[in-house]
C-alpha atoms as a PDB file:
ATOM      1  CA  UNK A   1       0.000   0.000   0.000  1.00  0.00           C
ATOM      2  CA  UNK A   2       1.349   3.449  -0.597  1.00  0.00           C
ATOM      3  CA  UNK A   3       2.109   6.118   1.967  1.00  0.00           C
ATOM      4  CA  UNK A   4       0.171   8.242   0.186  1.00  0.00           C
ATOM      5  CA  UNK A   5      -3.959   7.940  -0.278  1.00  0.00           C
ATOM      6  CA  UNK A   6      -6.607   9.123  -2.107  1.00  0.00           C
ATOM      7  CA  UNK A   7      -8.549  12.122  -0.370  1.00  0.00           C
ATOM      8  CA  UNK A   8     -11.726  10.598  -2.553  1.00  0.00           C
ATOM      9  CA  UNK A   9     -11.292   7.107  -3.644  1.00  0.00           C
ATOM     10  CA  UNK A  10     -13.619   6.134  -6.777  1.00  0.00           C
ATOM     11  CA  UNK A  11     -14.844   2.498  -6.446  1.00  0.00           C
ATOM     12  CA  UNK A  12     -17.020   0.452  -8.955  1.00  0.00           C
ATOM     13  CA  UNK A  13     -17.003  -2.761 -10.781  1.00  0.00           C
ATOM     14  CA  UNK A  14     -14.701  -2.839 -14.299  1.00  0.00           C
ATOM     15  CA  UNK A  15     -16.948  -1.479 -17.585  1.00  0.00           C
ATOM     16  CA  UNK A  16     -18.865   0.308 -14.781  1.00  0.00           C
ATOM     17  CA  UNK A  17     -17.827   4.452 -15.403  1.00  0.00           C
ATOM     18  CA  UNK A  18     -14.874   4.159 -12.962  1.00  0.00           C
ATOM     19  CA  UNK A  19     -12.204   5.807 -15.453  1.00  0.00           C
ATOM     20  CA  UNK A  20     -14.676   8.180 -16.398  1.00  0.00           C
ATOM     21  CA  UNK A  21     -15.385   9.386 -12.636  1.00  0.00           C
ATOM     22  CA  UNK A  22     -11.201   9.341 -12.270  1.00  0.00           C
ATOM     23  CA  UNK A  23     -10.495  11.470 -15.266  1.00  0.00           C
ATOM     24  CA  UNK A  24     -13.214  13.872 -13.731  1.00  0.00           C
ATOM     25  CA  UNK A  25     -11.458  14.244 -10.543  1.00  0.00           C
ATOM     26  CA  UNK A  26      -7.830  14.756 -12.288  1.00  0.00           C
ATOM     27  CA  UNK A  27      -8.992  17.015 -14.234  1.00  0.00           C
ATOM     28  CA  UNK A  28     -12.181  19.757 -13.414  1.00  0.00           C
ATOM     29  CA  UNK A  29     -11.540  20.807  -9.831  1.00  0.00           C
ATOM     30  CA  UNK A  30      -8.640  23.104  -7.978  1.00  0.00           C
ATOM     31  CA  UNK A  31      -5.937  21.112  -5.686  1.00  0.00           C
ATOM     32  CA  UNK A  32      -7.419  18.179  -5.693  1.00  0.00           C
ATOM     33  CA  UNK A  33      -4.878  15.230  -6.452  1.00  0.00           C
ATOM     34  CA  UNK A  34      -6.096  11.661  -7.474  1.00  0.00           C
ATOM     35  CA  UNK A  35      -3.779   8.629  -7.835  1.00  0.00           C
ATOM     36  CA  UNK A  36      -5.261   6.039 -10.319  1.00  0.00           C
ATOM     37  CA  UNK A  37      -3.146   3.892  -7.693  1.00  0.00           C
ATOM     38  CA  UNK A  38      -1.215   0.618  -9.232  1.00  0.00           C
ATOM     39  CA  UNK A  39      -1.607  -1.534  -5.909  1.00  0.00           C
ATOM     40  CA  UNK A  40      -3.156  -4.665  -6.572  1.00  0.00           C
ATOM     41  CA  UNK A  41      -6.063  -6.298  -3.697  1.00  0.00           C
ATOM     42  CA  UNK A  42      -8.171  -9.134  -4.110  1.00  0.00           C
ATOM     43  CA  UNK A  43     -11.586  -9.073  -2.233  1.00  0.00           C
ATOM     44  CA  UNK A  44     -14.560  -9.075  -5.211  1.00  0.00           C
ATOM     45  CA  UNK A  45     -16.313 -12.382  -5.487  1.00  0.00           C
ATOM     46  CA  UNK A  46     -15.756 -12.840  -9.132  1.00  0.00           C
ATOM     47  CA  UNK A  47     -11.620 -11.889  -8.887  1.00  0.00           C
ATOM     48  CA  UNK A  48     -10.431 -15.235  -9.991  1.00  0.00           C
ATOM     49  CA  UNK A  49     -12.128 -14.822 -13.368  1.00  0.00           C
ATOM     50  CA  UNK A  50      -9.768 -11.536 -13.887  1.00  0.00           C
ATOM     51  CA  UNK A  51      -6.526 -13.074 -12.564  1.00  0.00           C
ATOM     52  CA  UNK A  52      -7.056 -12.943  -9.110  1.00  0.00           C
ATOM     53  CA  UNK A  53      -6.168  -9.019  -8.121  1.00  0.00           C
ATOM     54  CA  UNK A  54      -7.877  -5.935  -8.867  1.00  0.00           C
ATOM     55  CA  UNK A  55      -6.724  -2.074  -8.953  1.00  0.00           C
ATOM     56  CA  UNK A  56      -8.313  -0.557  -5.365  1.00  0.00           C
ATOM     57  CA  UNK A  57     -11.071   1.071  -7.775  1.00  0.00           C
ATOM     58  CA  UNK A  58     -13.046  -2.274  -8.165  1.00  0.00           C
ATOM     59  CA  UNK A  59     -12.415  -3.952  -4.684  1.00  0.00           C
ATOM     60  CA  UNK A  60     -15.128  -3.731  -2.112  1.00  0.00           C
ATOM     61  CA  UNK A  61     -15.970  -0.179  -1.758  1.00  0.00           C
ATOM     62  CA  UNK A  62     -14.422   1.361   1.575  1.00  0.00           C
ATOM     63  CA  UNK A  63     -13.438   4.323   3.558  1.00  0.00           C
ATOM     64  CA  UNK A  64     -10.475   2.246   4.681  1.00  0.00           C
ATOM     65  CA  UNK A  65      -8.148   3.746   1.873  1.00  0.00           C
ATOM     66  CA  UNK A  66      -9.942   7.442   2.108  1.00  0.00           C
ATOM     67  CA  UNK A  67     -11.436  10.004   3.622  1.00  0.00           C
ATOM     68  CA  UNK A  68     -14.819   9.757   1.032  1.00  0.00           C
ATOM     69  CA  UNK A  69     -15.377   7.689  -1.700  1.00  0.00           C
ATOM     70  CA  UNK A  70     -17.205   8.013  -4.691  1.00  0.00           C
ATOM     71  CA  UNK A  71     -19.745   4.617  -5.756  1.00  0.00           C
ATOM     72  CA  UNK A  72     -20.196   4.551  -9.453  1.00  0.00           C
ATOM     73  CA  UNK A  73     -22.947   1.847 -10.821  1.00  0.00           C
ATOM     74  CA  UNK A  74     -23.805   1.031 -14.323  1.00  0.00           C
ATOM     75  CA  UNK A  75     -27.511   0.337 -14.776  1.00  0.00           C
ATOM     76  CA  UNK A  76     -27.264  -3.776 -14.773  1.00  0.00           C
ATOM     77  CA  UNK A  77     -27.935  -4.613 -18.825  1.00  0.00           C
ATOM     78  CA  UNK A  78     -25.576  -2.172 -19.997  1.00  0.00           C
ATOM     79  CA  UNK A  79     -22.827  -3.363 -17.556  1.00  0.00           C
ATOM     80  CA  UNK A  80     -23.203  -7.095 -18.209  1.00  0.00           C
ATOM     81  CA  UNK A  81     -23.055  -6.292 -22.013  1.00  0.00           C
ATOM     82  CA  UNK A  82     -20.028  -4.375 -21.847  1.00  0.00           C
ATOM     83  CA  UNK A  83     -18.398  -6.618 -19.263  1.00  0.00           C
ATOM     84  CA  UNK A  84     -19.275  -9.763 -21.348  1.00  0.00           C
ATOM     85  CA  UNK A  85     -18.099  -8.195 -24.548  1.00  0.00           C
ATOM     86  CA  UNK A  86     -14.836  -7.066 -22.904  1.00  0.00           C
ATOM     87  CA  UNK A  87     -14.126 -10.483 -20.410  1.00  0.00           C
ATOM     88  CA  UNK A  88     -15.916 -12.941 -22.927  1.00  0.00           C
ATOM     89  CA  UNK A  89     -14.636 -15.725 -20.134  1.00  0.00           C
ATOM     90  CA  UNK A  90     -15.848 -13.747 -17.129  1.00  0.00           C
ATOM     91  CA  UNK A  91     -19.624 -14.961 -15.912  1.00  0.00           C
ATOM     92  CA  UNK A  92     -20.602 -12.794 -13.407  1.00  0.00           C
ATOM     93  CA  UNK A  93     -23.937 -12.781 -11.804  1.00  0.00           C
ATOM     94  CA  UNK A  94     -26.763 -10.357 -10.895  1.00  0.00           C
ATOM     95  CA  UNK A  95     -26.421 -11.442  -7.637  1.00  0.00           C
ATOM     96  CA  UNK A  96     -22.070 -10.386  -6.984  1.00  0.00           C
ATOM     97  CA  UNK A  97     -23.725  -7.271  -8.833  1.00  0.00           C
ATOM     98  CA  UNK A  98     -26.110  -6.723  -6.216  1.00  0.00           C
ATOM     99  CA  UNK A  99     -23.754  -7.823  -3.447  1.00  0.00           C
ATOM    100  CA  UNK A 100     -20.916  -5.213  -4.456  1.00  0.00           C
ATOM    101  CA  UNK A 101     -23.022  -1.944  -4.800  1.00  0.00           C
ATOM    102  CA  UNK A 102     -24.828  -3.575  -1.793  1.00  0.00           C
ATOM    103  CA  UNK A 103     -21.676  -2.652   0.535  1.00  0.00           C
ATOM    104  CA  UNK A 104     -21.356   0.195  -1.322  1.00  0.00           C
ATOM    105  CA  UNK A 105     -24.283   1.927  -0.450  1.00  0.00           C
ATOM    106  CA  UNK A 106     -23.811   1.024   3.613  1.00  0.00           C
ATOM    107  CA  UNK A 107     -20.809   3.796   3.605  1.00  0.00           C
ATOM    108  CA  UNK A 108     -21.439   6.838   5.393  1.00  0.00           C
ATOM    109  CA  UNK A 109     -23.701   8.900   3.372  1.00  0.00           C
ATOM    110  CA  UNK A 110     -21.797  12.103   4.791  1.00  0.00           C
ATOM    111  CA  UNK A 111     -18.637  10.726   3.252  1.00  0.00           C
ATOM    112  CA  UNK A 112     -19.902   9.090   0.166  1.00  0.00           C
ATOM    113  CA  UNK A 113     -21.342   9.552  -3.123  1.00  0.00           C
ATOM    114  CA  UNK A 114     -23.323   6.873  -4.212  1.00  0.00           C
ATOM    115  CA  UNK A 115     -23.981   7.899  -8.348  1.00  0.00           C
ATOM    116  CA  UNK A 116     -25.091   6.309 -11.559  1.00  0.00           C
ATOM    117  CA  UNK A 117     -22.830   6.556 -14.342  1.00  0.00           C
ATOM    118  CA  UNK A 118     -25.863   7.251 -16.651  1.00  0.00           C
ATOM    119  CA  UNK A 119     -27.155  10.098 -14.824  1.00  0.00           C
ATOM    120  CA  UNK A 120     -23.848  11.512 -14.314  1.00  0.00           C
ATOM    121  CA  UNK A 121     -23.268  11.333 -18.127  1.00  0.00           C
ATOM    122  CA  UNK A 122     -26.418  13.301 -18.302  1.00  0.00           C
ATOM    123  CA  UNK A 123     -26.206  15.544 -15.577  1.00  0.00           C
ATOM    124  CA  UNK A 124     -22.556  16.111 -15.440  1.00  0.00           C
ATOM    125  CA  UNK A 125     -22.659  19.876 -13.940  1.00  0.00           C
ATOM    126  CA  UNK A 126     -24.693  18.302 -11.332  1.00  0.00           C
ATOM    127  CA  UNK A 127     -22.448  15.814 -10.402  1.00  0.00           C
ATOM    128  CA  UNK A 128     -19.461  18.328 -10.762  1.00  0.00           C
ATOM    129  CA  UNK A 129     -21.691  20.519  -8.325  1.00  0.00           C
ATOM    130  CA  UNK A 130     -22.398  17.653  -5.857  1.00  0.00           C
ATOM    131  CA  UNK A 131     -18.940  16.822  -5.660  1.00  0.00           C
ATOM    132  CA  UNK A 132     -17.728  20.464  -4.976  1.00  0.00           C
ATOM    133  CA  UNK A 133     -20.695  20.871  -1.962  1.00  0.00           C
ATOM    134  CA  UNK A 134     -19.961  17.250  -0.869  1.00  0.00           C
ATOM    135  CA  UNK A 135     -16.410  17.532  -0.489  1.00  0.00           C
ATOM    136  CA  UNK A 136     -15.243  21.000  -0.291  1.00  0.00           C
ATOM    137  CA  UNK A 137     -13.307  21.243  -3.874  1.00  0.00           C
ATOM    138  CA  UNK A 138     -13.976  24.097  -6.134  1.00  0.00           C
ATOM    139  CA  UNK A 139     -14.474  23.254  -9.327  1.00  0.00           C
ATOM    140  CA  UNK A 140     -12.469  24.521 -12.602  1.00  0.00           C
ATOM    141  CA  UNK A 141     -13.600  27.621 -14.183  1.00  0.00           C
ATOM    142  CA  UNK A 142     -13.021  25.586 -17.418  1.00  0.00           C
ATOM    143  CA  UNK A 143     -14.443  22.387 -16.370  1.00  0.00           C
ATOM    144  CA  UNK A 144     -15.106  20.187 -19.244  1.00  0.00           C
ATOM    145  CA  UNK A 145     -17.201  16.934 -19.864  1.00  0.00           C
ATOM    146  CA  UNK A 146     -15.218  14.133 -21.540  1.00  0.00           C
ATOM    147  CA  UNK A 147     -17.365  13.057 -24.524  1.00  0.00           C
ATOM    148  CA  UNK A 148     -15.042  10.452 -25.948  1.00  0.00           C
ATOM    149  CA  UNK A 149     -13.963   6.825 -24.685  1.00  0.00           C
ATOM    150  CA  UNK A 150     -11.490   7.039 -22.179  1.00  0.00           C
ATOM    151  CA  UNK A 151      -8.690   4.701 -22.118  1.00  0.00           C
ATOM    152  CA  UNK A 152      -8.115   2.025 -19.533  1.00  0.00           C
ATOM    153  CA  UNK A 153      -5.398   4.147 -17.620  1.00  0.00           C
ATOM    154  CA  UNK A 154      -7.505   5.146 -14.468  1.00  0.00           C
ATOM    155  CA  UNK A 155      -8.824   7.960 -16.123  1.00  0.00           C
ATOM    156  CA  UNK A 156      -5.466   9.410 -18.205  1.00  0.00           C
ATOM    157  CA  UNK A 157      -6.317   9.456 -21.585  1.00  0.00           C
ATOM    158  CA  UNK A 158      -8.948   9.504 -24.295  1.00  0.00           C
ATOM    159  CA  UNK A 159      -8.910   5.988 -26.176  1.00  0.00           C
ATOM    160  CA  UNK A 160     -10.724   7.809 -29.399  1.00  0.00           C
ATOM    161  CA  UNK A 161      -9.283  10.858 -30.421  1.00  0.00           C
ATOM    162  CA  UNK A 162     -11.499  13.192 -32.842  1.00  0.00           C
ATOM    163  CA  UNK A 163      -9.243  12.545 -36.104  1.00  0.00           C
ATOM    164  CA  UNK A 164      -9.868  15.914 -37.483  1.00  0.00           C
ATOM    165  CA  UNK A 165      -8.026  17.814 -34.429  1.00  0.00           C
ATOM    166  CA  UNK A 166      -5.190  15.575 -34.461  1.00  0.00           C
ATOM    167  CA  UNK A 167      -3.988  16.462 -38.314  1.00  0.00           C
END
């Protein structure tokens, strides 16, 4: 474990908005420093099926590694789609599904979050706005929405760049 933790540690299940929610926090509010972190935990029912380990983001959601955390869900369908499409030999269930944003949403409501990725997507300001009265960060004067595919890099980088800009 590094010396070093998260202020606000983003938790969620892979495919769920994680990176999204990351790249968010790096990126539209003042002094407020988020490591992706590269530690490896296993706790998920379902880990094997990866390798065994996870990144902190998609272990059991806690306030163990933070002072608040941030729950991001993916409506069900959506998730399993994207997770199946992405892990074709991972079989997860409705009910590990249930069991992880279960835990999630017994964290202190003062401390935590507990968001949909779709709503966020669709209400970003709102979410910018809840994270600033939440937890005390200003937000950017420039603040922007991504609105391409991030990369899987915590949050980084863009995986689709808009071809036009980049020649």
């Amino acid at each position: 474990m590094a010396d070093k933790k998260n202020i606000i540690q983003v938790f969620g299940l892979h495919r769920s908005g994680t990176n999204f929610i990351e790249w968010s926090l790096k990126n539209n509010f003042e002094g407020l420093e988020y490591d992706g972190r590269s530690e490896w935990y296993a706790n998920v029912p379902g880990d094997e099926q990866y390798g065994g380990t996870q990144s902190l983001k998609h272990t059991l959601p806690t306030l163990v590694f933070s002072d608040y955390a941030i729950v991001v869900r993916r409506e069900f369908k959506s998730w399993n789609r994207s997770v199946r499409n992405k892990f074709p030999h991972c079989n997860f269930t409705k009910e590990t599904y249930d069991y992880y944003y279960h835990i999630g949403s017994t964290l202190n409501s003062e401390k935590c979050i507990f968001i949909d990725y779709e709503w966020v997507c669709d209400n970003y300001k709102q979410f910018l706005d809840m994270i600033e009265e939440k937890f005390g960060y200003k937000i950017k004067e420039n603040w922007f929405q991504p609105k391409k595919r991030l990369a899987t890099d915590g949050g980084e980088s863009f995986l689709r760049m808009d071809w036009k800009k980049r020649f």
